[in-house]
PDB file of N, CA and C in Angstrom:
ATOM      1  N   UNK A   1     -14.230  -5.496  -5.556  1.00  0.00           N
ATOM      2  CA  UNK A   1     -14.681  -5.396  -4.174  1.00  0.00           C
ATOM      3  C   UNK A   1     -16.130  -4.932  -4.172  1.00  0.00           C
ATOM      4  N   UNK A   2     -16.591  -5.840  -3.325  1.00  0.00           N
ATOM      5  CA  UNK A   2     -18.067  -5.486  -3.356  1.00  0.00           C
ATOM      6  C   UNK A   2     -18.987  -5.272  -2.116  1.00  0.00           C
ATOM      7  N   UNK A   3     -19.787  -4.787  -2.183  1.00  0.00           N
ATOM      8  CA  UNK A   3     -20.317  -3.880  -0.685  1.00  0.00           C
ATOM      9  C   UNK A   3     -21.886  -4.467  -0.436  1.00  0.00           C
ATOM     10  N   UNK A   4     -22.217  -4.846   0.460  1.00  0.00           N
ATOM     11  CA  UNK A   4     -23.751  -4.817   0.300  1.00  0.00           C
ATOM     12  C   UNK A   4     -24.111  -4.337   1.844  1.00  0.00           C
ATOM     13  N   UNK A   5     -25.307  -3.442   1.962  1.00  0.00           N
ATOM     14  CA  UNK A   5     -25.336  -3.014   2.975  1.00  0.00           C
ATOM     15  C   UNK A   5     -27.092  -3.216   3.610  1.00  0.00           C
ATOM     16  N   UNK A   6     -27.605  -3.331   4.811  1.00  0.00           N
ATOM     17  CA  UNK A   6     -28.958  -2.933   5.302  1.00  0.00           C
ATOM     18  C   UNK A   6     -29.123  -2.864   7.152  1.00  0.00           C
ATOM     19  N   UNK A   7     -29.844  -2.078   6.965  1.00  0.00           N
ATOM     20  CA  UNK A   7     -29.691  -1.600   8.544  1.00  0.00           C
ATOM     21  C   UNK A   7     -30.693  -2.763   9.660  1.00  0.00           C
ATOM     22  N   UNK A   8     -30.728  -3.441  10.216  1.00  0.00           N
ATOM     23  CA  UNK A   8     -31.204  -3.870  11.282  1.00  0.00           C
ATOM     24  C   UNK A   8     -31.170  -3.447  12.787  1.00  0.00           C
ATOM     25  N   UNK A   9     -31.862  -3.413  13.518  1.00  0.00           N
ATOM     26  CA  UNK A   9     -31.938  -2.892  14.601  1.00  0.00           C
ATOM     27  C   UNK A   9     -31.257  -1.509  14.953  1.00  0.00           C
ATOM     28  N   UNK A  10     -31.534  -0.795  14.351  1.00  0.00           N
ATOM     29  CA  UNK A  10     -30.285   0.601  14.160  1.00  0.00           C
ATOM     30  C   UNK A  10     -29.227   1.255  13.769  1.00  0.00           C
ATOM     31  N   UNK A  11     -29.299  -0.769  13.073  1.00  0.00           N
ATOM     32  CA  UNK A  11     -27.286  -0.921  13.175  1.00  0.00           C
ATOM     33  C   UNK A  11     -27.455  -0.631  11.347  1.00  0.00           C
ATOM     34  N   UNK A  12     -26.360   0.202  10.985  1.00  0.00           N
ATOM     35  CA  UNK A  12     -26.017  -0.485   9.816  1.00  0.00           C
ATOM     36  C   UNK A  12     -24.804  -1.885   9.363  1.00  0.00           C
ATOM     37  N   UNK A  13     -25.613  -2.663   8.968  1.00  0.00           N
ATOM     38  CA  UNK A  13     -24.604  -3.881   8.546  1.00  0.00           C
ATOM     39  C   UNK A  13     -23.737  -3.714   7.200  1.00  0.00           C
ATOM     40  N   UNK A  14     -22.769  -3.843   7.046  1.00  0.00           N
ATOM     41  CA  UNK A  14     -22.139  -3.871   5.802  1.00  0.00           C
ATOM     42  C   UNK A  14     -21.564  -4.896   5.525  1.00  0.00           C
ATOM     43  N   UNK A  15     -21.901  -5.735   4.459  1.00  0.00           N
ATOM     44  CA  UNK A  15     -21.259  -6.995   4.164  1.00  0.00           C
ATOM     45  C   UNK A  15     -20.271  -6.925   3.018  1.00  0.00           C
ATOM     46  N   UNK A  16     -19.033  -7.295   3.560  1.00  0.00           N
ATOM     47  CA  UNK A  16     -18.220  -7.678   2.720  1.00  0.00           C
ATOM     48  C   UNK A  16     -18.463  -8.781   1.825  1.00  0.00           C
ATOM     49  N   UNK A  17     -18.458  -8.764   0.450  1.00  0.00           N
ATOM     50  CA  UNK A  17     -19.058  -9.912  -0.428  1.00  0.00           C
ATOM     51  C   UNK A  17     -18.054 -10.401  -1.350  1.00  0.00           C
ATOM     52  N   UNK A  18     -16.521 -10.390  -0.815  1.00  0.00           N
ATOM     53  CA  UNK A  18     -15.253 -10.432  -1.087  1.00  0.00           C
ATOM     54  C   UNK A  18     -14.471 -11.747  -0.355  1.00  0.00           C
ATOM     55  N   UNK A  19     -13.877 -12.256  -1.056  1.00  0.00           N
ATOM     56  CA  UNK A  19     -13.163 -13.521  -0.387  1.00  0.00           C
ATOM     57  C   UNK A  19     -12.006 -12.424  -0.072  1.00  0.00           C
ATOM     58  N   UNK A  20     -11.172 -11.322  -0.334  1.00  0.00           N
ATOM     59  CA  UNK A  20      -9.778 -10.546  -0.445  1.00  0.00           C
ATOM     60  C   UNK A  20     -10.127  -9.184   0.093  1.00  0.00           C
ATOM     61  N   UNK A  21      -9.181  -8.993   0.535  1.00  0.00           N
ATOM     62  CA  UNK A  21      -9.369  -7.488   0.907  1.00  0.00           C
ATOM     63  C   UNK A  21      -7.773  -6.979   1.142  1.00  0.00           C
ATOM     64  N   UNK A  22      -7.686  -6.851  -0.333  1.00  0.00           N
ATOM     65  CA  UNK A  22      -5.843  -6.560  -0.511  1.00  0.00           C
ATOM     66  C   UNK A  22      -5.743  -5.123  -0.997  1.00  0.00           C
ATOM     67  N   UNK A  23      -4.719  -4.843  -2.007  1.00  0.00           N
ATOM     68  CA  UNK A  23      -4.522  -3.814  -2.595  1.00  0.00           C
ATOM     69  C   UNK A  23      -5.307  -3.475  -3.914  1.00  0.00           C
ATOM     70  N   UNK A  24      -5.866  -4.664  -4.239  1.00  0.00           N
ATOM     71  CA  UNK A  24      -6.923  -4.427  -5.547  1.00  0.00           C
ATOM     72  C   UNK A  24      -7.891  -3.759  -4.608  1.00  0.00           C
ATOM     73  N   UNK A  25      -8.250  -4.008  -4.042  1.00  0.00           N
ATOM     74  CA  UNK A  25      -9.971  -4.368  -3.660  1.00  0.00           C
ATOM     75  C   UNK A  25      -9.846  -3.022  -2.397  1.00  0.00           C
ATOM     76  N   UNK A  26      -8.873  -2.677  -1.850  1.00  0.00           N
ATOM     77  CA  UNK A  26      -8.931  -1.407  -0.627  1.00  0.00           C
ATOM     78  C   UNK A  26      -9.423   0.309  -1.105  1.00  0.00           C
ATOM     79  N   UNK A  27      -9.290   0.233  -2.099  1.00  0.00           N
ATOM     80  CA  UNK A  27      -9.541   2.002  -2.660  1.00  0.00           C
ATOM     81  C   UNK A  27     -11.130   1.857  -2.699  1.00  0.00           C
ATOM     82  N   UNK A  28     -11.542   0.623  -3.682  1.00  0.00           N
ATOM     83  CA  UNK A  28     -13.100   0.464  -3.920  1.00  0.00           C
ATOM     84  C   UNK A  28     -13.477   0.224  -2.624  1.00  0.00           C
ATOM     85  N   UNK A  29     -13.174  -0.853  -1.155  1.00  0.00           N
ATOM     86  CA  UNK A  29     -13.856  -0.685  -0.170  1.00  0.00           C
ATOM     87  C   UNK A  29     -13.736   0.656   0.062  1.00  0.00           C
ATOM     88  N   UNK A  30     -12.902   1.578   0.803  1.00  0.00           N
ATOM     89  CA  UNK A  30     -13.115   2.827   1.165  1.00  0.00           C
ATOM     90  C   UNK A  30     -13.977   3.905   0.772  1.00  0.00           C
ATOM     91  N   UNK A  31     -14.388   3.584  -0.900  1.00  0.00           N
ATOM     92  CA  UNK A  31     -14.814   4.512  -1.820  1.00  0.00           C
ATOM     93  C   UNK A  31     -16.674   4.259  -1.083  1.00  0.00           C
ATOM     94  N   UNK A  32     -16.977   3.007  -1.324  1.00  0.00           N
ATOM     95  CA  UNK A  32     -17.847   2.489  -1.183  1.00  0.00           C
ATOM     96  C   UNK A  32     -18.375   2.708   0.458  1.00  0.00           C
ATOM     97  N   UNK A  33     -17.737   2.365   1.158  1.00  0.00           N
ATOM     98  CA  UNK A  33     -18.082   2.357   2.366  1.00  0.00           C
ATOM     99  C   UNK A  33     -18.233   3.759   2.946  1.00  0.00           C
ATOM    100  N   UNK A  34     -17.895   4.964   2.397  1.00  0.00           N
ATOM    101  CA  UNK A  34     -17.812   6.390   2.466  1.00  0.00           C
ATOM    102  C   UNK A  34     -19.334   6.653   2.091  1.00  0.00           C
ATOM    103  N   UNK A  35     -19.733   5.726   0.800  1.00  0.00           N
ATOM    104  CA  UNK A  35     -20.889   6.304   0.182  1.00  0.00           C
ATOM    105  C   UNK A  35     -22.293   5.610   1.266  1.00  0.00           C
ATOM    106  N   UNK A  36     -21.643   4.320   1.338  1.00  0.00           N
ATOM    107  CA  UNK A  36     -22.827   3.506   2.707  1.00  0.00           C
ATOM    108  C   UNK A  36     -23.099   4.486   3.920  1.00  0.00           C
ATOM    109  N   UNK A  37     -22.128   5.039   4.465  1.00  0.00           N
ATOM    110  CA  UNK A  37     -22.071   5.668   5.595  1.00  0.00           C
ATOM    111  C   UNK A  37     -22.301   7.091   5.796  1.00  0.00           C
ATOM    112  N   UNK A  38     -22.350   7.825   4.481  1.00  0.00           N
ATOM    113  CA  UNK A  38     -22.139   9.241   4.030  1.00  0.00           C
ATOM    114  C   UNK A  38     -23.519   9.991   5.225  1.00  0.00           C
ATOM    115  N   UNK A  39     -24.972   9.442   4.806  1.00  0.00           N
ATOM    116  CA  UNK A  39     -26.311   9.856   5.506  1.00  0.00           C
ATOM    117  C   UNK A  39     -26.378   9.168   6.874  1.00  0.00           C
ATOM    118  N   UNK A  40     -26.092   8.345   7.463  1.00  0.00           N
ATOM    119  CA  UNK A  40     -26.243   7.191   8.521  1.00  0.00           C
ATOM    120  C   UNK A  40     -25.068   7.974  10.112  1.00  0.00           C
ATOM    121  N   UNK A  41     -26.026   7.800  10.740  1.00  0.00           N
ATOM    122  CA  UNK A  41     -25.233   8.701  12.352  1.00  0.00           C
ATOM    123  C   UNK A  41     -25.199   7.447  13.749  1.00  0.00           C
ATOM    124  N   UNK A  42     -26.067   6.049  12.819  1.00  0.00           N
ATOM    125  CA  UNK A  42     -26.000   5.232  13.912  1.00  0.00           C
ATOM    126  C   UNK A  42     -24.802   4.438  14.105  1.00  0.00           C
ATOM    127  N   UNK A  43     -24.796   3.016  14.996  1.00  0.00           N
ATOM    128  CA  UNK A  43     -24.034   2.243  14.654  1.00  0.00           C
ATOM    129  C   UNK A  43     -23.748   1.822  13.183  1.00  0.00           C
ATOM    130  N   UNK A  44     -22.281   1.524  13.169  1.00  0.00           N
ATOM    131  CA  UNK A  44     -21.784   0.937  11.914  1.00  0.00           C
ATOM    132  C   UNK A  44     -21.247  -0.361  12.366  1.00  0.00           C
ATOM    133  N   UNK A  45     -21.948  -1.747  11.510  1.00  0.00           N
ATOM    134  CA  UNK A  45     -21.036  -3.260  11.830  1.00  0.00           C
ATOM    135  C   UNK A  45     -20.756  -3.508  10.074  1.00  0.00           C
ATOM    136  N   UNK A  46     -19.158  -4.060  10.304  1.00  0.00           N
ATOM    137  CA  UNK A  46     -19.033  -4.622   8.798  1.00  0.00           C
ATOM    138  C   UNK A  46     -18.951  -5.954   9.225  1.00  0.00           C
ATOM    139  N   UNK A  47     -19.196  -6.824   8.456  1.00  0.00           N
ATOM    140  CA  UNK A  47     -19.388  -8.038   8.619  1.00  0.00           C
ATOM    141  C   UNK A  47     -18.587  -8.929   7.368  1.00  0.00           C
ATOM    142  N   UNK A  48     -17.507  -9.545   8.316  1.00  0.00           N
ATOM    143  CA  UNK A  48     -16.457  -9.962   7.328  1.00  0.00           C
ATOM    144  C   UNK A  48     -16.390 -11.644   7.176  1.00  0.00           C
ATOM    145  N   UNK A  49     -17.372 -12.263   7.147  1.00  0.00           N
ATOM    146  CA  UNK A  49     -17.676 -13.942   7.278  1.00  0.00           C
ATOM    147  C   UNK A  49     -17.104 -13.926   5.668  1.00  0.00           C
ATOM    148  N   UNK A  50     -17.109 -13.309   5.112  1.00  0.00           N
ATOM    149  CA  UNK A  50     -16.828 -14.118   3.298  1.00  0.00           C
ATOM    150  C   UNK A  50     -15.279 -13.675   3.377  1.00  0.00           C
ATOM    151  N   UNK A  51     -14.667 -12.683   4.397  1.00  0.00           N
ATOM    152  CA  UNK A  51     -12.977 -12.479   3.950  1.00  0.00           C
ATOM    153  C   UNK A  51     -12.131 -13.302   4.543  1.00  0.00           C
ATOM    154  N   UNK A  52     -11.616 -14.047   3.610  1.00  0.00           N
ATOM    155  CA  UNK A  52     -10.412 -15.366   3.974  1.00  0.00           C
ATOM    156  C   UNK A  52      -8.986 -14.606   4.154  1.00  0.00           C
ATOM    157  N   UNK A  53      -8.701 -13.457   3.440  1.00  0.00           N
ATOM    158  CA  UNK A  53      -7.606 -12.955   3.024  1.00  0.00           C
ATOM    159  C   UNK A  53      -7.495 -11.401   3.566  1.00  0.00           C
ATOM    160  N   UNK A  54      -6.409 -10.782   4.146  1.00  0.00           N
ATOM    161  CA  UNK A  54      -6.448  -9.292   4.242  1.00  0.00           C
ATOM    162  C   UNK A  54      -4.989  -9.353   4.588  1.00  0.00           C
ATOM    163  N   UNK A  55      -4.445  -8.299   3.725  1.00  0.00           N
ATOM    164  CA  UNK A  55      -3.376  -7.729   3.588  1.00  0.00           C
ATOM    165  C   UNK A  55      -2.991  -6.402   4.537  1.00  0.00           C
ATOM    166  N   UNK A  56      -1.978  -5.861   4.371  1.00  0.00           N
ATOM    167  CA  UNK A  56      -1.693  -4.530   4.883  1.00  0.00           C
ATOM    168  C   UNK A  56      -2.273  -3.526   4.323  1.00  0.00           C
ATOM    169  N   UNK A  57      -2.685  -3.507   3.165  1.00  0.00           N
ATOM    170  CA  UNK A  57      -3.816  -2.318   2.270  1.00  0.00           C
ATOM    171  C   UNK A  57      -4.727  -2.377   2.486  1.00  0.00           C
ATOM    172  N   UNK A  58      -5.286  -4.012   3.040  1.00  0.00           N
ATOM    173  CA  UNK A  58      -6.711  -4.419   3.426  1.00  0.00           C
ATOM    174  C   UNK A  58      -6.826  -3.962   4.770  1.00  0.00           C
ATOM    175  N   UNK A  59      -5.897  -3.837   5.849  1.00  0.00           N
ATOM    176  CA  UNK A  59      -5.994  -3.685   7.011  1.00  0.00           C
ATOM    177  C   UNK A  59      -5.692  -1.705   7.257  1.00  0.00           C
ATOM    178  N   UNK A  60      -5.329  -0.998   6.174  1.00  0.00           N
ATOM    179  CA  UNK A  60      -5.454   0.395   5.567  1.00  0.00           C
ATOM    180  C   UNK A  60      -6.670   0.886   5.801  1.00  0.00           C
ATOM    181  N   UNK A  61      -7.394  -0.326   4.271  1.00  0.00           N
ATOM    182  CA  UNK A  61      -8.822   0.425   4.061  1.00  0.00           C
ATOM    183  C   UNK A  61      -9.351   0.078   5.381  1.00  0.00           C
ATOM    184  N   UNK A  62      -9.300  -0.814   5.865  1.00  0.00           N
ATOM    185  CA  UNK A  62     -10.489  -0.504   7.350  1.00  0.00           C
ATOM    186  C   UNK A  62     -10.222   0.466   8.430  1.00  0.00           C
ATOM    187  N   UNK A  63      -8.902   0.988   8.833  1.00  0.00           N
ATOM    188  CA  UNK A  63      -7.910   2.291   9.281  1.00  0.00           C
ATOM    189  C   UNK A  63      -8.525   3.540   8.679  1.00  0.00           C
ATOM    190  N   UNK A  64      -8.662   3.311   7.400  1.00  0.00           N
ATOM    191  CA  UNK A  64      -9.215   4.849   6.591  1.00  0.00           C
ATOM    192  C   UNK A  64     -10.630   4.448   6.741  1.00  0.00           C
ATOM    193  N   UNK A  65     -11.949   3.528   6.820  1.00  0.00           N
ATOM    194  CA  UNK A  65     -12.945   3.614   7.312  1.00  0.00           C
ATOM    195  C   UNK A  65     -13.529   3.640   8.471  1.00  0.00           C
ATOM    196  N   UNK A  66     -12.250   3.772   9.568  1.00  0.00           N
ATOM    197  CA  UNK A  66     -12.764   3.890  10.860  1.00  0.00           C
ATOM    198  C   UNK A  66     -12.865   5.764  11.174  1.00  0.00           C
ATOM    199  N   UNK A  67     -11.703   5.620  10.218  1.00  0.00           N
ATOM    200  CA  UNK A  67     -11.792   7.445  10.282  1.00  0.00           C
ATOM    201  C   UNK A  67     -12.438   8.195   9.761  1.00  0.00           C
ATOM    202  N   UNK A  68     -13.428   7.714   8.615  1.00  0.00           N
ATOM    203  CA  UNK A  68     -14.337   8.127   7.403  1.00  0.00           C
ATOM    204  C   UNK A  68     -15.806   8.385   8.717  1.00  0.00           C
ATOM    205  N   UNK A  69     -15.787   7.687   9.747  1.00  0.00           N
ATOM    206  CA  UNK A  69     -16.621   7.109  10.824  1.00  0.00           C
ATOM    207  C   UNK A  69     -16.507   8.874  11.825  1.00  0.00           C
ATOM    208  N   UNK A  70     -15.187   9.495  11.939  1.00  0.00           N
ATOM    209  CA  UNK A  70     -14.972  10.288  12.284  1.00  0.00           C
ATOM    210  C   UNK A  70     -15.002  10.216  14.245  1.00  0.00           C
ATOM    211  N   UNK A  71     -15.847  10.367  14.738  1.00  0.00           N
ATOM    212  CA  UNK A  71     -15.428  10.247  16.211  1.00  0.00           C
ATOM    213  C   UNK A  71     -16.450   8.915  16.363  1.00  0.00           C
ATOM    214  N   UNK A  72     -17.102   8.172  15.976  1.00  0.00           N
ATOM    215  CA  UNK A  72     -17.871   6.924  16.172  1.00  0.00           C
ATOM    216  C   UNK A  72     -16.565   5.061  16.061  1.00  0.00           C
ATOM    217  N   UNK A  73     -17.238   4.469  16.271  1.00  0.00           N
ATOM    218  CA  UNK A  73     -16.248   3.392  16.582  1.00  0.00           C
ATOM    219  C   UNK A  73     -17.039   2.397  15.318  1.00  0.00           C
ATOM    220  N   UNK A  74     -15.971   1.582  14.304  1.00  0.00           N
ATOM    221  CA  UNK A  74     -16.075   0.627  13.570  1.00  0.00           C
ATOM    222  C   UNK A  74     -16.122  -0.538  14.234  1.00  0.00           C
ATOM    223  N   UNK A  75     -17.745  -1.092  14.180  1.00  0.00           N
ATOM    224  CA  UNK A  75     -17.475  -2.650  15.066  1.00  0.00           C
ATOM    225  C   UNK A  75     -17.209  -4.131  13.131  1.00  0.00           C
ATOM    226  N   UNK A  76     -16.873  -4.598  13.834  1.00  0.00           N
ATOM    227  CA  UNK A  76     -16.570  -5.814  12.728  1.00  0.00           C
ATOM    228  C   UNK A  76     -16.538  -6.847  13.493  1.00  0.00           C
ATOM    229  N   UNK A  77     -17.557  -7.748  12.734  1.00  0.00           N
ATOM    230  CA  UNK A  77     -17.749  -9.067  13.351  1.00  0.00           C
ATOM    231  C   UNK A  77     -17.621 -10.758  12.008  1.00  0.00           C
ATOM    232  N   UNK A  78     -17.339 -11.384  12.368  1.00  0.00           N
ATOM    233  CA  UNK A  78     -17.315 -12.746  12.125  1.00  0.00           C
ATOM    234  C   UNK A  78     -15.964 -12.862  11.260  1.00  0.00           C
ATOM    235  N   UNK A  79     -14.559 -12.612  11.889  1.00  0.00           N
ATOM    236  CA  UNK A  79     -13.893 -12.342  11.090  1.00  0.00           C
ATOM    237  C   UNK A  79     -13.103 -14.244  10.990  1.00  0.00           C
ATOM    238  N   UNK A  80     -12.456 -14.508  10.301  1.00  0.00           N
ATOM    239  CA  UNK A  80     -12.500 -15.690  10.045  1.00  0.00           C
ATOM    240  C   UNK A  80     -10.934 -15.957  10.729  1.00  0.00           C
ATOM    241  N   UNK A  81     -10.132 -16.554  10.503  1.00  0.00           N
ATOM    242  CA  UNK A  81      -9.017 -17.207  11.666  1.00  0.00           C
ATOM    243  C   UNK A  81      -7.413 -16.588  10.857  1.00  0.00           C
ATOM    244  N   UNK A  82      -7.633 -15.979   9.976  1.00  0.00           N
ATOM    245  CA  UNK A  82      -6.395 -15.774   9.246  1.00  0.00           C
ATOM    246  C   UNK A  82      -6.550 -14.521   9.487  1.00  0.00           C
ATOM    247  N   UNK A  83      -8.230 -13.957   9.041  1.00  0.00           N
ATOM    248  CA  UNK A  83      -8.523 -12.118   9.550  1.00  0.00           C
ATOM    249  C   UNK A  83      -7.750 -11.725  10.658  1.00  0.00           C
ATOM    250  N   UNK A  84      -8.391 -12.622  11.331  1.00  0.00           N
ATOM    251  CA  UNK A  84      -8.879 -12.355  12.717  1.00  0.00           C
ATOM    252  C   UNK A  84      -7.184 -11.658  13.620  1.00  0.00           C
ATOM    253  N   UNK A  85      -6.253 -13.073  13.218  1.00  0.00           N
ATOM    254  CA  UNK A  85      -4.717 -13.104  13.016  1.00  0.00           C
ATOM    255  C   UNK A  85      -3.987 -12.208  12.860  1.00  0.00           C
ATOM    256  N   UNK A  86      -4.256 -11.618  11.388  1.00  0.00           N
ATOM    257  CA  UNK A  86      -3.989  -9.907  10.701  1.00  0.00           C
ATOM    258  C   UNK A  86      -4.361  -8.957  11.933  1.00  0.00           C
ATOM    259  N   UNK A  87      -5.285  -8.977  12.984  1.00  0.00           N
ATOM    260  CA  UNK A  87      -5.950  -7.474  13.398  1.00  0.00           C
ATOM    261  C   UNK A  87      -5.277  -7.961  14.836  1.00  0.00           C
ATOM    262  N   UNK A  88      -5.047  -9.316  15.394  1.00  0.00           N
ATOM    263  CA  UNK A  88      -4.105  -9.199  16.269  1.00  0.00           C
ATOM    264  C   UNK A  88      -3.056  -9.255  16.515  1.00  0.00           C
ATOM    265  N   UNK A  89      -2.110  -9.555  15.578  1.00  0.00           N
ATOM    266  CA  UNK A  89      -0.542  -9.092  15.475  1.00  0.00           C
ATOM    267  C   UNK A  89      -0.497  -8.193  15.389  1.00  0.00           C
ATOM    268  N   UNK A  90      -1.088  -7.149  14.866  1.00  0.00           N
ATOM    269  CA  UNK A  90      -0.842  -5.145  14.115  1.00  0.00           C
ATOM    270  C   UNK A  90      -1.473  -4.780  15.718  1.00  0.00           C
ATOM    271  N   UNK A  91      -2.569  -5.723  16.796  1.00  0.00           N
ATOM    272  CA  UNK A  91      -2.642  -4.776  17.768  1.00  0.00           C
ATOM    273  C   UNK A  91      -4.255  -4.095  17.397  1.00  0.00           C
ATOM    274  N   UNK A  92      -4.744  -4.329  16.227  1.00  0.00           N
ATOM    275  CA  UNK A  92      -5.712  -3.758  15.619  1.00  0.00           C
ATOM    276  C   UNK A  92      -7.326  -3.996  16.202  1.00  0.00           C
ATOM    277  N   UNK A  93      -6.843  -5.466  17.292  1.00  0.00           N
ATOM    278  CA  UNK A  93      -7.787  -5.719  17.647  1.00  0.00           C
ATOM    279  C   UNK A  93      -8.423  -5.056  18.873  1.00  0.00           C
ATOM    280  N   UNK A  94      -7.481  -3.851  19.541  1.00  0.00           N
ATOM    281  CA  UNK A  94      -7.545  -3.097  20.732  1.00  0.00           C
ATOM    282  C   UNK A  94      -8.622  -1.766  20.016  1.00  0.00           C
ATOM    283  N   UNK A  95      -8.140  -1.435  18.428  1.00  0.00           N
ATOM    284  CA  UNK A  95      -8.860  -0.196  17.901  1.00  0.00           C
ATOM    285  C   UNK A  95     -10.267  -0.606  17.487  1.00  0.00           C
ATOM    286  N   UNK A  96     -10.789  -1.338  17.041  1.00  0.00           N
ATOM    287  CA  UNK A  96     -11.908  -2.208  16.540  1.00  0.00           C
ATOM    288  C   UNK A  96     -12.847  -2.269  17.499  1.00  0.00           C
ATOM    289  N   UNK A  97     -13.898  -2.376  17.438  1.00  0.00           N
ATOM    290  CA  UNK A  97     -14.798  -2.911  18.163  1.00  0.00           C
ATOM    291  C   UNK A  97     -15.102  -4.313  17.645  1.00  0.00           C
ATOM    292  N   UNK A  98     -14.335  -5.891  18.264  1.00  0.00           N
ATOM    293  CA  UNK A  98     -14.739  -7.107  17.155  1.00  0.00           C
ATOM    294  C   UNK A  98     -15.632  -8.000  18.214  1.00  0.00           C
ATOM    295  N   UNK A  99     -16.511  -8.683  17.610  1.00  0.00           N
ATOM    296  CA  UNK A  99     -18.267  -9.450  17.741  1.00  0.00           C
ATOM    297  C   UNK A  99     -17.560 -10.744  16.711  1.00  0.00           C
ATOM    298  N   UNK A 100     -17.590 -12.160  17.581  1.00  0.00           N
ATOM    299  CA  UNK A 100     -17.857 -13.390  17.003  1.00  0.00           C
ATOM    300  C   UNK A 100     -18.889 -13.413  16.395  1.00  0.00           C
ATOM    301  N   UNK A 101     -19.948 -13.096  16.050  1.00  0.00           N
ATOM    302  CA  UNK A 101     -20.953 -13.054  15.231  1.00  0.00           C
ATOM    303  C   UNK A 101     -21.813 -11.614  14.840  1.00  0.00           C
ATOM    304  N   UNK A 102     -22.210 -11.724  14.210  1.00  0.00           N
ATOM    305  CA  UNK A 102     -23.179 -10.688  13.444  1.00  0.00           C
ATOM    306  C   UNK A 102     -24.411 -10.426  14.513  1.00  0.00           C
ATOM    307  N   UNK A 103     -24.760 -11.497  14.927  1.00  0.00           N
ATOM    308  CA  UNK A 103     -25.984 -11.764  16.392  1.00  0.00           C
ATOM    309  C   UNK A 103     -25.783 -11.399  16.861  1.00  0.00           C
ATOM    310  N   UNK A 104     -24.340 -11.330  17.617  1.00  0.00           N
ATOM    311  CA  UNK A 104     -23.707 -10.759  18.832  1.00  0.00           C
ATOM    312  C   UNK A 104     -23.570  -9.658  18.981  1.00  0.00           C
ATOM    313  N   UNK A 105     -22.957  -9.010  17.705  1.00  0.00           N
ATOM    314  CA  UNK A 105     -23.021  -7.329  17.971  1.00  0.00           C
ATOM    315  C   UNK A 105     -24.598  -6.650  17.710  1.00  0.00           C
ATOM    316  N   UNK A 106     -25.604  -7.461  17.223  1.00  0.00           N
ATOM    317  CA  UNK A 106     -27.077  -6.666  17.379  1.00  0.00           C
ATOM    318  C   UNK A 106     -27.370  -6.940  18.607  1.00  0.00           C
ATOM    319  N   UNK A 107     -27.241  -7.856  19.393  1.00  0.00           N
ATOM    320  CA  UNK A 107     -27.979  -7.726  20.727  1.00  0.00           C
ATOM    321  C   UNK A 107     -27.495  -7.210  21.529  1.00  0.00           C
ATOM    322  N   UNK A 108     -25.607  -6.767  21.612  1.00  0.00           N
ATOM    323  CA  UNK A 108     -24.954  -5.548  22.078  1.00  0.00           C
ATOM    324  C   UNK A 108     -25.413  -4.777  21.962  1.00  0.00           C
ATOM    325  N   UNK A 109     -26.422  -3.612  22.227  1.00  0.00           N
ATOM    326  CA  UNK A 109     -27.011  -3.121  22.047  1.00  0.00           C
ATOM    327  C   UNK A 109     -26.095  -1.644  22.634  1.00  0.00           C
ATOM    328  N   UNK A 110     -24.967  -1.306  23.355  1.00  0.00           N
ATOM    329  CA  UNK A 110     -24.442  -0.428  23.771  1.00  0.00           C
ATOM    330  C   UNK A 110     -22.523  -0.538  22.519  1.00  0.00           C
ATOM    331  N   UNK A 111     -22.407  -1.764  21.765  1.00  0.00           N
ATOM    332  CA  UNK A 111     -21.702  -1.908  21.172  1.00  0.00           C
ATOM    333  C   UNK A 111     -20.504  -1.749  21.540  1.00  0.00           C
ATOM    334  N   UNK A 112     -20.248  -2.847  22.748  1.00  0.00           N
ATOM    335  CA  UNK A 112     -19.178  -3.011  23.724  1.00  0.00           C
ATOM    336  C   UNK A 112     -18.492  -4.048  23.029  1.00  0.00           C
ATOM    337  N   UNK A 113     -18.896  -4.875  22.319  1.00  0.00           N
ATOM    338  CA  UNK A 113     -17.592  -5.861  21.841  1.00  0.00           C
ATOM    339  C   UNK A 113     -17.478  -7.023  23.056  1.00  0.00           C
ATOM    340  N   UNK A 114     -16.972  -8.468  22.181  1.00  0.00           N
ATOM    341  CA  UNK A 114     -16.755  -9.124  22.830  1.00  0.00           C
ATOM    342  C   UNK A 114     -16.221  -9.319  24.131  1.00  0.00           C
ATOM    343  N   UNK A 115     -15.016  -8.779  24.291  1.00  0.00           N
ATOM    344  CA  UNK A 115     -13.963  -8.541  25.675  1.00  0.00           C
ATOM    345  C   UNK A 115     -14.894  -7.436  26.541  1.00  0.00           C
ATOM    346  N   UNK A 116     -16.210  -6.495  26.222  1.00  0.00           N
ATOM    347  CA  UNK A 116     -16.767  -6.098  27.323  1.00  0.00           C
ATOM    348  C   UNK A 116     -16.634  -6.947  28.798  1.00  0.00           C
ATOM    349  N   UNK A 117     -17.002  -6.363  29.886  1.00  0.00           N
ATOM    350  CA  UNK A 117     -17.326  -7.347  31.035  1.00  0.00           C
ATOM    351  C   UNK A 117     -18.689  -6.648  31.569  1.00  0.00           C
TER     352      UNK A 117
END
C-alpha cells in the first residue's frame, strides 16, 4: 500500500496509488496516513481514482483514518463504481464527506460534498 501526498489549495490531497485496499494493504494505509496528517490542521481529501477493490478492512482503515482526523471530517473523492458501492451499502456514504472528482472537492471550498445544496 502506497501513499502519495501534496497539498493544493489548503487541501491536503492523498493519493491512493493502490488498485486494493483490503486486509494486506489497511494497517500500512492507516500507518501512513497518520504520518501524512500527523503536522497538517487543514482540510484532508484522499483521492481514490486508482482503488478498484475495498474490502471490510479496507473500509476499517478509512473508519480508523477518519478518527486519526480526530474532530475534522475525511473528504474522499473519485471513488470508482464498486468503491463507491462498498461506502453505500455499510451507509458509509452519510459519514464521509464524498466529491465526484478531485476538482470538485478543491473548489468546495467550505468542503460540503457533493449532496450539499
Amino acid at each position: 500500500m502506497q501513499l502519495s501526498s501534496k497539498v493544493v489549495k489548503d487541501v491536503l490531497v492523498i493519493k491512493v496509488d493502490s488498485k486494493r485496499i483490503d486486509a494486506a494493504g489497511a494497517i500500512h494505509l492507516k500507518d501512513q496516513f497518520r504520518d501524512l496528517t500527523m503536522d497538517f490542521e487543514g482540510r484532508v481529501l484522499m483521492d481514490l481514482q486508482n482503488v478498484e477493490f475495498m474490502d471490510s478492512s479496507g473500509l476499517g482503515a478509512m473508519v480508523s483514518a477518519l478518527k486519526i482526523l480526530d474532530n475534522r471530517k475525511l473528504e474522499l473523492a473519485d471513488l470508482q463504481p464498486a468503491v463507491a458501492k462498498v461506502f453505500a451499502l455499510t451507509r458509509m456514504d452519510k459519514v464521509f464527506v464524498l466529491f465526484d472528482t478531485v476538482e470538485d472537492a478543491l473548489e468546495d471550498t467550505k468542503g460540503q460534498g457533493a449532496d450539499a445544496a
